[in-house]
Protein backbone atom coordinates (compact mmCIF):
# COMPACT_ATOMS: atom_id res chain seq x y z
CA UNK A 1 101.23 66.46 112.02
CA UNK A 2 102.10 67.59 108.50
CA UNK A 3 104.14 65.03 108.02
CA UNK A 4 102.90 61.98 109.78
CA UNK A 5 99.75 61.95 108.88
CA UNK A 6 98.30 64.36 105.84
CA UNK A 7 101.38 64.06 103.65
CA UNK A 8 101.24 60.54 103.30
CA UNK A 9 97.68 60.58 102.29
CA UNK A 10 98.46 63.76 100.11
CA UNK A 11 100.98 62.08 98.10
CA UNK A 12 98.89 58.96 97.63
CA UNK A 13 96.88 61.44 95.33
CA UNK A 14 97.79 62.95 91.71
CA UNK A 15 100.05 65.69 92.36
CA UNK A 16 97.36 68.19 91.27
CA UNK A 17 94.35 66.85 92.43
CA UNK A 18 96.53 67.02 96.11
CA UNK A 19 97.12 70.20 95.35
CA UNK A 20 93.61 71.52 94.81
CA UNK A 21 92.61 69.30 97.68
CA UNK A 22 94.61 71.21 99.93
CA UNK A 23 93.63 74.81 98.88
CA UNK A 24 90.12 73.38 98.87
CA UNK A 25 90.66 72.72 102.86
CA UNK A 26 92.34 75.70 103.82
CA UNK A 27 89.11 77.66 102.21
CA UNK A 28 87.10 75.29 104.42
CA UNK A 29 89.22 75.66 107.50
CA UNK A 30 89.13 79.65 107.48
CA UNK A 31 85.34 79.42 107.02
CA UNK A 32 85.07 77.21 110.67
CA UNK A 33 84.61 80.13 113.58
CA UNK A 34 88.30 80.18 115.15
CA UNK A 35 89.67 78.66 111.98
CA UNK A 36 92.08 81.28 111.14
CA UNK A 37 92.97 81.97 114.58
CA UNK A 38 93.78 78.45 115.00
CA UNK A 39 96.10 78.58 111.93
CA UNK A 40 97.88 81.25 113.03
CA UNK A 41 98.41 79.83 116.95
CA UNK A 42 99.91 76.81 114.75
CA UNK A 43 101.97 78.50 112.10
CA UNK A 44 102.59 81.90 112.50
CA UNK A 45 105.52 83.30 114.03
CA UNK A 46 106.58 86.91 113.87
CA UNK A 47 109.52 88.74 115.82
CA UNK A 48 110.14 92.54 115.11
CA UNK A 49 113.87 91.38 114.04
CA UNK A 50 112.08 89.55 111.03
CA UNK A 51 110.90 92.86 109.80
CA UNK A 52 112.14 94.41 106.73
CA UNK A 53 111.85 96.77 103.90
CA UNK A 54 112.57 95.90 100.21
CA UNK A 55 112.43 97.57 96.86
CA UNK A 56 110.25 99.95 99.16
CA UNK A 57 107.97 97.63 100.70
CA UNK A 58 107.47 96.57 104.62
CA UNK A 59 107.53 92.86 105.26
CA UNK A 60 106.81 91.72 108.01
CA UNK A 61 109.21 88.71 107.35
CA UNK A 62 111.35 87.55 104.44
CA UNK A 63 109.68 83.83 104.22
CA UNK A 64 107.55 83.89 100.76
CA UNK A 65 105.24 81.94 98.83
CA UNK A 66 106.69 81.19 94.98
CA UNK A 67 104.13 81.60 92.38
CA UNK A 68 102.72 78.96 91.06
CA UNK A 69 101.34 77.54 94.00
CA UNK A 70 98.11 80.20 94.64
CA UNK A 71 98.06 80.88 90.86
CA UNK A 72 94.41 82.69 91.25
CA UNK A 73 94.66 84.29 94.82
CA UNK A 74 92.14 81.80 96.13
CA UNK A 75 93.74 81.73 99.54
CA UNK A 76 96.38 84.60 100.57
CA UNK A 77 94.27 85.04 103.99
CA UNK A 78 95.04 82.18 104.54
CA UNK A 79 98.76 81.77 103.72
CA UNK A 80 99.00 84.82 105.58
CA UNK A 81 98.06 83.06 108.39
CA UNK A 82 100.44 80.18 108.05
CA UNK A 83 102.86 82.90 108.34
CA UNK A 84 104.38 83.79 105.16
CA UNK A 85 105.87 87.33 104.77
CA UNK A 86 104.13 87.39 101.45
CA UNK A 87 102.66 85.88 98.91
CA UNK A 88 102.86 85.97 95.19
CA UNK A 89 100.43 85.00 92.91
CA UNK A 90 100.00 83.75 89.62
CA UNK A 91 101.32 83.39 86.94
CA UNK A 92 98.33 85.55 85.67
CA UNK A 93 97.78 86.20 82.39
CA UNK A 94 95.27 88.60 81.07
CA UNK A 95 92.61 85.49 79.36
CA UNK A 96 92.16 82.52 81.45
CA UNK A 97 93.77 79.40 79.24
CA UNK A 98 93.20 76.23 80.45
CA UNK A 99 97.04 75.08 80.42
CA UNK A 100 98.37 72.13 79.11
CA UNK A 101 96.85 68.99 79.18
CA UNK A 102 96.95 66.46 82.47
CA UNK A 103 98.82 64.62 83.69
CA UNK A 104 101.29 68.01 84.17
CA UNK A 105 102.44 67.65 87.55
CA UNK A 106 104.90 64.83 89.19
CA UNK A 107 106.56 64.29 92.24
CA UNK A 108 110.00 62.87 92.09
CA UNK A 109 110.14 61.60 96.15
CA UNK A 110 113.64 60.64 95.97
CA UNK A 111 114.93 63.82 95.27
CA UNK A 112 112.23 65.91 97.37
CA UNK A 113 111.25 67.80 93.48
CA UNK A 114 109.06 68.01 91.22
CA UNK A 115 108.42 68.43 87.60
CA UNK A 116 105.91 70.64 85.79
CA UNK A 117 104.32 71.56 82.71
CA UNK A 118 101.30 73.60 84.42
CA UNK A 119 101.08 75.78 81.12
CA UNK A 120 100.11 79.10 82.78
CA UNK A 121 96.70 77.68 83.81
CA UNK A 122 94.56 80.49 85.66
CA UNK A 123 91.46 82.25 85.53
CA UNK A 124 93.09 85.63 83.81
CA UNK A 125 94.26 89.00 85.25
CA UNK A 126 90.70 90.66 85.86
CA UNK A 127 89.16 87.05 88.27
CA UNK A 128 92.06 87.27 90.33
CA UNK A 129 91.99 90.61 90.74
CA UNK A 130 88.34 90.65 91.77
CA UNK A 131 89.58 88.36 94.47
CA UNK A 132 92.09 90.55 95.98
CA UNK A 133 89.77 93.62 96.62
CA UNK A 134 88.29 90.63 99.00
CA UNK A 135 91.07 89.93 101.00
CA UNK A 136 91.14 90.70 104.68
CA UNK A 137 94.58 90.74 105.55
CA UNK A 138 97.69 93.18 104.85
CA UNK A 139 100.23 90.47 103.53
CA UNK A 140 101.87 91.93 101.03
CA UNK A 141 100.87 90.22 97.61
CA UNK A 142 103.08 89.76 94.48
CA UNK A 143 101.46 89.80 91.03
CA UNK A 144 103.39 87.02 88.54
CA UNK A 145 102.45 87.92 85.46
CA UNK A 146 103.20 86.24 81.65
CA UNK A 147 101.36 86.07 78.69
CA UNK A 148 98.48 83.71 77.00
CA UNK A 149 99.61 80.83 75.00
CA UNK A 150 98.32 82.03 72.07
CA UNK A 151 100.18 85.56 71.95
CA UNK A 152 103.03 85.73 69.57
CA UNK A 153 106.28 86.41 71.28
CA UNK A 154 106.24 89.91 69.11
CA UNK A 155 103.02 90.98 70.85
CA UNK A 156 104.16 89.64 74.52
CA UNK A 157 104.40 92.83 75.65
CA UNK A 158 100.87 93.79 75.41
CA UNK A 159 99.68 91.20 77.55
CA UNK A 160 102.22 92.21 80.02
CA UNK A 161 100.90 95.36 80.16
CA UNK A 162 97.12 94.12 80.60
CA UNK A 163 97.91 92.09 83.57
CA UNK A 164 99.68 95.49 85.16
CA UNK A 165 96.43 97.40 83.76
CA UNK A 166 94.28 94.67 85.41
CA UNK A 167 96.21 94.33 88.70
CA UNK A 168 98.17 97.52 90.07
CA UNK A 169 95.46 98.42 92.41
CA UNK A 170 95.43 95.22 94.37
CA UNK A 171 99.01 93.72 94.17
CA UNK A 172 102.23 95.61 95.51
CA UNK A 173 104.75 94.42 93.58
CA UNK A 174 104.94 92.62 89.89
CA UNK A 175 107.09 90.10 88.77
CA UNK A 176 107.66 89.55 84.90
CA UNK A 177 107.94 86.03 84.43
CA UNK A 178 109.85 85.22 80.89
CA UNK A 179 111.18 81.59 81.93
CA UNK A 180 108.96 79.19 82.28
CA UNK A 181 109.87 76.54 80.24
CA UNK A 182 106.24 75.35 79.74
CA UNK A 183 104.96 78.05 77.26
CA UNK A 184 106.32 77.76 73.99
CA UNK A 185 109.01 80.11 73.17
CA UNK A 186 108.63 81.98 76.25
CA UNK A 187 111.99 81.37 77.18
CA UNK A 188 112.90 83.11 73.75
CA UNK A 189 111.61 86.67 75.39
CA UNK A 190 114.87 86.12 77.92
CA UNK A 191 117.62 87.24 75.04
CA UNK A 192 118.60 90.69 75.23
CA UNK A 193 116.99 92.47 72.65
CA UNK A 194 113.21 91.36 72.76
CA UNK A 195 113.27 91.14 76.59
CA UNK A 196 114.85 95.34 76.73
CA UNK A 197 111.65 95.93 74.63
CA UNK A 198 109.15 93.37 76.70
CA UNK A 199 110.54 95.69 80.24
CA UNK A 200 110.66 99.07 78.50
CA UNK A 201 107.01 98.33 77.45
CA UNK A 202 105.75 97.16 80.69
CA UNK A 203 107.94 99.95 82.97
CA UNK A 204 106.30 102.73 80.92
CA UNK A 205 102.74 101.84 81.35
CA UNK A 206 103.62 100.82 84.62
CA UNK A 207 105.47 104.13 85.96
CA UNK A 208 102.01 106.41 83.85
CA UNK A 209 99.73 104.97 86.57
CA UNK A 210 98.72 106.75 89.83
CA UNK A 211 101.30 104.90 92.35
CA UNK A 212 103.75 102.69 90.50
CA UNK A 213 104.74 99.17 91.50
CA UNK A 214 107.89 98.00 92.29
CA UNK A 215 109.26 95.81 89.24
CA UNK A 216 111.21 92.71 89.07
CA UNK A 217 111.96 89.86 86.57
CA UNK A 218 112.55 86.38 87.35
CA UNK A 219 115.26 84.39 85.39
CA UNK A 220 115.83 80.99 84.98
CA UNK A 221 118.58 78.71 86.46
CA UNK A 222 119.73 77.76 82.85
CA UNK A 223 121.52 81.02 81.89
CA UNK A 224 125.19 81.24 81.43
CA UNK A 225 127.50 83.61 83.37
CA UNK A 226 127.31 86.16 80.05
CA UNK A 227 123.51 85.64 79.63
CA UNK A 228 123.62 86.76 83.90
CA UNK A 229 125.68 89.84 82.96
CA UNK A 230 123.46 90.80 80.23
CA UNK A 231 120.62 90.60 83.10
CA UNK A 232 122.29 93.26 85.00
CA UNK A 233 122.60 95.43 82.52
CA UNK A 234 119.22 94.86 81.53
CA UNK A 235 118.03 95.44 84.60
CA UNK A 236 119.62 98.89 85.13
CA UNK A 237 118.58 100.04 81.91
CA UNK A 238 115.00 99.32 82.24
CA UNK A 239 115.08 100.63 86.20
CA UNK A 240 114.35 96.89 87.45
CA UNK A 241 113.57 96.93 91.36
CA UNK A 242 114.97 93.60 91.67
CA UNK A 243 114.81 90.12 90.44
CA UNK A 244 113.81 86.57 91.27
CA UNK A 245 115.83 84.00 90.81
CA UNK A 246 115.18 81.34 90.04
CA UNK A 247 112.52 79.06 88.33
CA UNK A 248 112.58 76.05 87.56
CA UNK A 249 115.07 73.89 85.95
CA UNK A 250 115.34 71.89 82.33
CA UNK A 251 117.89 70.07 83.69
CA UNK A 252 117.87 66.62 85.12
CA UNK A 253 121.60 66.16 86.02
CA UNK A 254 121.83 64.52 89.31
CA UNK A 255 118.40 63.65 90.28
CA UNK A 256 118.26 59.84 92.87
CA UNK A 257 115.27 59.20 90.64
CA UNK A 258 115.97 56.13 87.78
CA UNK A 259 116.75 57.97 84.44
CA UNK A 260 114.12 55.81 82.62
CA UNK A 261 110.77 56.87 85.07
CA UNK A 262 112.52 60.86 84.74
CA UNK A 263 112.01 59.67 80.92
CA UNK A 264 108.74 59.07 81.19
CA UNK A 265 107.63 62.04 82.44
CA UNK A 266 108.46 64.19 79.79
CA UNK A 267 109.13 67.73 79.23
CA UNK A 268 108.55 70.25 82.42
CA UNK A 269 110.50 72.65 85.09
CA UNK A 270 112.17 70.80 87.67
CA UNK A 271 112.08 72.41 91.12
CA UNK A 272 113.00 71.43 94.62
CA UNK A 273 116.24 69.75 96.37
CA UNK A 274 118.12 69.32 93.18
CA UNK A 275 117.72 73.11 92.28
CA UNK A 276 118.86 74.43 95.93
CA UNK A 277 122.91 74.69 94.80
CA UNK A 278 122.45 76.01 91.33
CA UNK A 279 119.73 78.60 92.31
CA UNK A 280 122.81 79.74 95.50
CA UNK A 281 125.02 80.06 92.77
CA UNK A 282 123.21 82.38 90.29
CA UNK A 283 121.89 84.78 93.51
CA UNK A 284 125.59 84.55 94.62
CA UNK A 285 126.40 85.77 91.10
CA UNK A 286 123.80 88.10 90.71
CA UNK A 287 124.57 89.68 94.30
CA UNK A 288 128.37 89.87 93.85
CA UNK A 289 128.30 91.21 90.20
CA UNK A 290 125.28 93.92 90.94
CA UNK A 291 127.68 94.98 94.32
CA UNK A 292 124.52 94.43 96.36
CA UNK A 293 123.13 97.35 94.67
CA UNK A 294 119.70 94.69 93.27
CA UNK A 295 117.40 93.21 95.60
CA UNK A 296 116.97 89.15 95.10
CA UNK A 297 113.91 87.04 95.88
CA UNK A 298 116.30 83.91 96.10
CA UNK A 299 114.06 80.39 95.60
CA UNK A 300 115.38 77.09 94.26
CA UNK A 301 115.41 73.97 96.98
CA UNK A 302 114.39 75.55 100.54
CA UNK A 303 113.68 72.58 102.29
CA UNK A 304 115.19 73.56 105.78
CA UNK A 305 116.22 76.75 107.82
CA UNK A 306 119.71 75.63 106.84
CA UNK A 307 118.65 76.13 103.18
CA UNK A 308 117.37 79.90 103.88
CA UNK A 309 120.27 80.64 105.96
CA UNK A 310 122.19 79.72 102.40
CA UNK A 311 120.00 81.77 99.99
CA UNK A 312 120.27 84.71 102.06
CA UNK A 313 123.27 84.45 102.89
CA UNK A 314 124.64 84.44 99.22
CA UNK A 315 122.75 87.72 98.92
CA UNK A 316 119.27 86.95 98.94
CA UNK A 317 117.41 90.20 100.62
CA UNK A 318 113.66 87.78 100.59
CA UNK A 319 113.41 83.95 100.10
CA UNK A 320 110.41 81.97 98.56
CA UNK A 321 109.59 78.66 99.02
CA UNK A 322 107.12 76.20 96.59
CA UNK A 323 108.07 72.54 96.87
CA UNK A 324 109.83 73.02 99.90
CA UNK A 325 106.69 73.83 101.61
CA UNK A 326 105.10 71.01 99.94
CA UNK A 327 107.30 68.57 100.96
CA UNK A 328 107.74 69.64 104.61
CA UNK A 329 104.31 71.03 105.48
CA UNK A 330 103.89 74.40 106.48
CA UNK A 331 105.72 74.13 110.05
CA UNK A 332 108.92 75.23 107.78
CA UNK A 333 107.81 78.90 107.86
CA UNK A 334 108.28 78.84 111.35
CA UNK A 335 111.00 77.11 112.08
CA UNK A 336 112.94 79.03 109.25
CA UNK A 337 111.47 82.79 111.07
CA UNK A 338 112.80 81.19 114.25
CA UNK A 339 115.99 79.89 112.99
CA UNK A 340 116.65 83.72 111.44
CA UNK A 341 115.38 85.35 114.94
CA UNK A 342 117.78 83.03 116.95
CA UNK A 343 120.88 83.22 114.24
């Protein structure tokens, strides 16, 4: 149905106003009497062999939502009843910034991606928050969290620690996001030195509170083999609980699209199909070099089961999906739970 009839419409619309249309109507939806249950008789799929636990935590099934997608937890009751294992939200900072101005959002059909320069836009750490003591279900919820536009890189880590300060009661797991290319010089807070202080910061506020979080960092597809090592190391000497990798892309090697409309779209993170063999590789990498020893949300161009099979395959322990699931609807949940049940 997704795909016959409400994506065409969908991408008839700006890419974000499509994309508030549709969180819009799942809000509606779950208010209807039988709404939910009627997602879920859809969507949902669980088997007990989709169970598992990771850096701690019980999922119910490895199929994710990416951040970025239900930036202000406006709707994890709902995802959770389309049948995602969890969902992360954000990325939160700790003041709501408007983001960067529109047009910052483009679909790229011919290569099943996308490009964005969202900016961080969200209602800060303490409105989504206040949402999540809401919630009705038990999906477990990922907090993405980076810091307002206007922070110097030298007092990141600050509002890193807000957003733990603001969320630890009502997420289960955080996710320091350094590499986003659409904040300027966030991707700066990635080299060694400033991001060992930006974790040590953030892990010792977070480990002082009442029932710590499990803590991961998500890297960008753009680092080099030695920049990946230093990652590891990173991550062991800051006590990392995993890592998520990856985000999106400044490249545009390879993209079906003519070089002249990529052009006009300007600067942004590419995501989607053209991601899906560099984002194996660096998981693969990550996996092989960290002797399985570092759990991996893998995400970067799950469009199919086939795709999942891939990520987790090359080491993956969870996968996420973000313009996958926008481009095939959310009947790729299920089919990728029943593709894993049945493999």
């Amino acid at each position: 149905m997704y795909k016959a009839l409400l994506k065409p419409l969908l991408f008839r619309l700006d890419a974000e106003q499509a994309h508030h249309l549709v969180l819009d109507n799942l809000k509606r939806a779950s208010a209807v009497p039988g709404g939910m249950a009627l997602l879920r008789a859809l969507y949902d799929f669980q088997h007990p062999s989709l169970e598992r636990e990771v850096f701690g935590l019980p999922f119910r099934n490895p199929v994710g939502l990416a951040a970025g997608l239900d930036k202000n937890a406006m709707v994890t009751d709902e995802l959770a009843a389309l049948g995602f294992g969890f969902v992360e939200i954000g990325t939160v900072t700790p003041r709501a910034q408007p983001g960067n101005p529109a047009p910052r959002l483009f679909r790229l059909p011919q290569d099943e991606a996308l490009v964005n320069r969202m900016g961080f836009n969200n209602e800060g750490a303490l409105a989504a928050a206040a949402r999540l003591r809401k919630r009705q279900s038990d999906i477990i919820i990922g907090g993405n969290i980076g810091k307002n536009k206007d922070t110097p890189n030298e007092l990141a880590a600050q509002d890193y620690v807000a957003c733990v300060e603001a969320l630890h009661e009502v997420v289960d797991y955080f996710v320091v996001n350094v590499s986003s290319p659409n904040t300027p010089g966030l991707r700066q807070l990635q080299e060694r030195e400033p991001l060992i202080q930006l974790l040590q910061q953030v892990q010792e506020r977070n480990q002082s509170l009442p029932r710590p979080r499990p803590l991961l960092l998500k890297i960008a597809p753009d680092l080099t083999d030695s920049q990946l090592d230093d990652i590891l190391l990173i991550a062991r000497e800051t006590d990392l609980n995993g890592l998520v990798a990856t985000n999106t892309t400044i490249s545009r090697d390879g993209l079906s699209t003519p070089a002249d409309h990529v052009h006009t779209l300007g600067a942004g993170g590419l995501s989607g199909r053209p991601l899906r063999q560099r984002a194996t590789e660096v998981i693969r990498y990550l996996h092989y070099h960290s002797q399985g020893h570092l759990p991996i949300i893998g995400i970067g161009g799950i469009h199919s089961p086939a795709d999942a099979l891939e990520k987790l395959a090359a080491g993956a322990s969870l996968i996420q999906l973000y313009s996958g699931f926008i481009y095939e609807g959310p009947a790729l949940i299920k089919r990728i739970n029943r593709n894993l049940v049945e493999a």
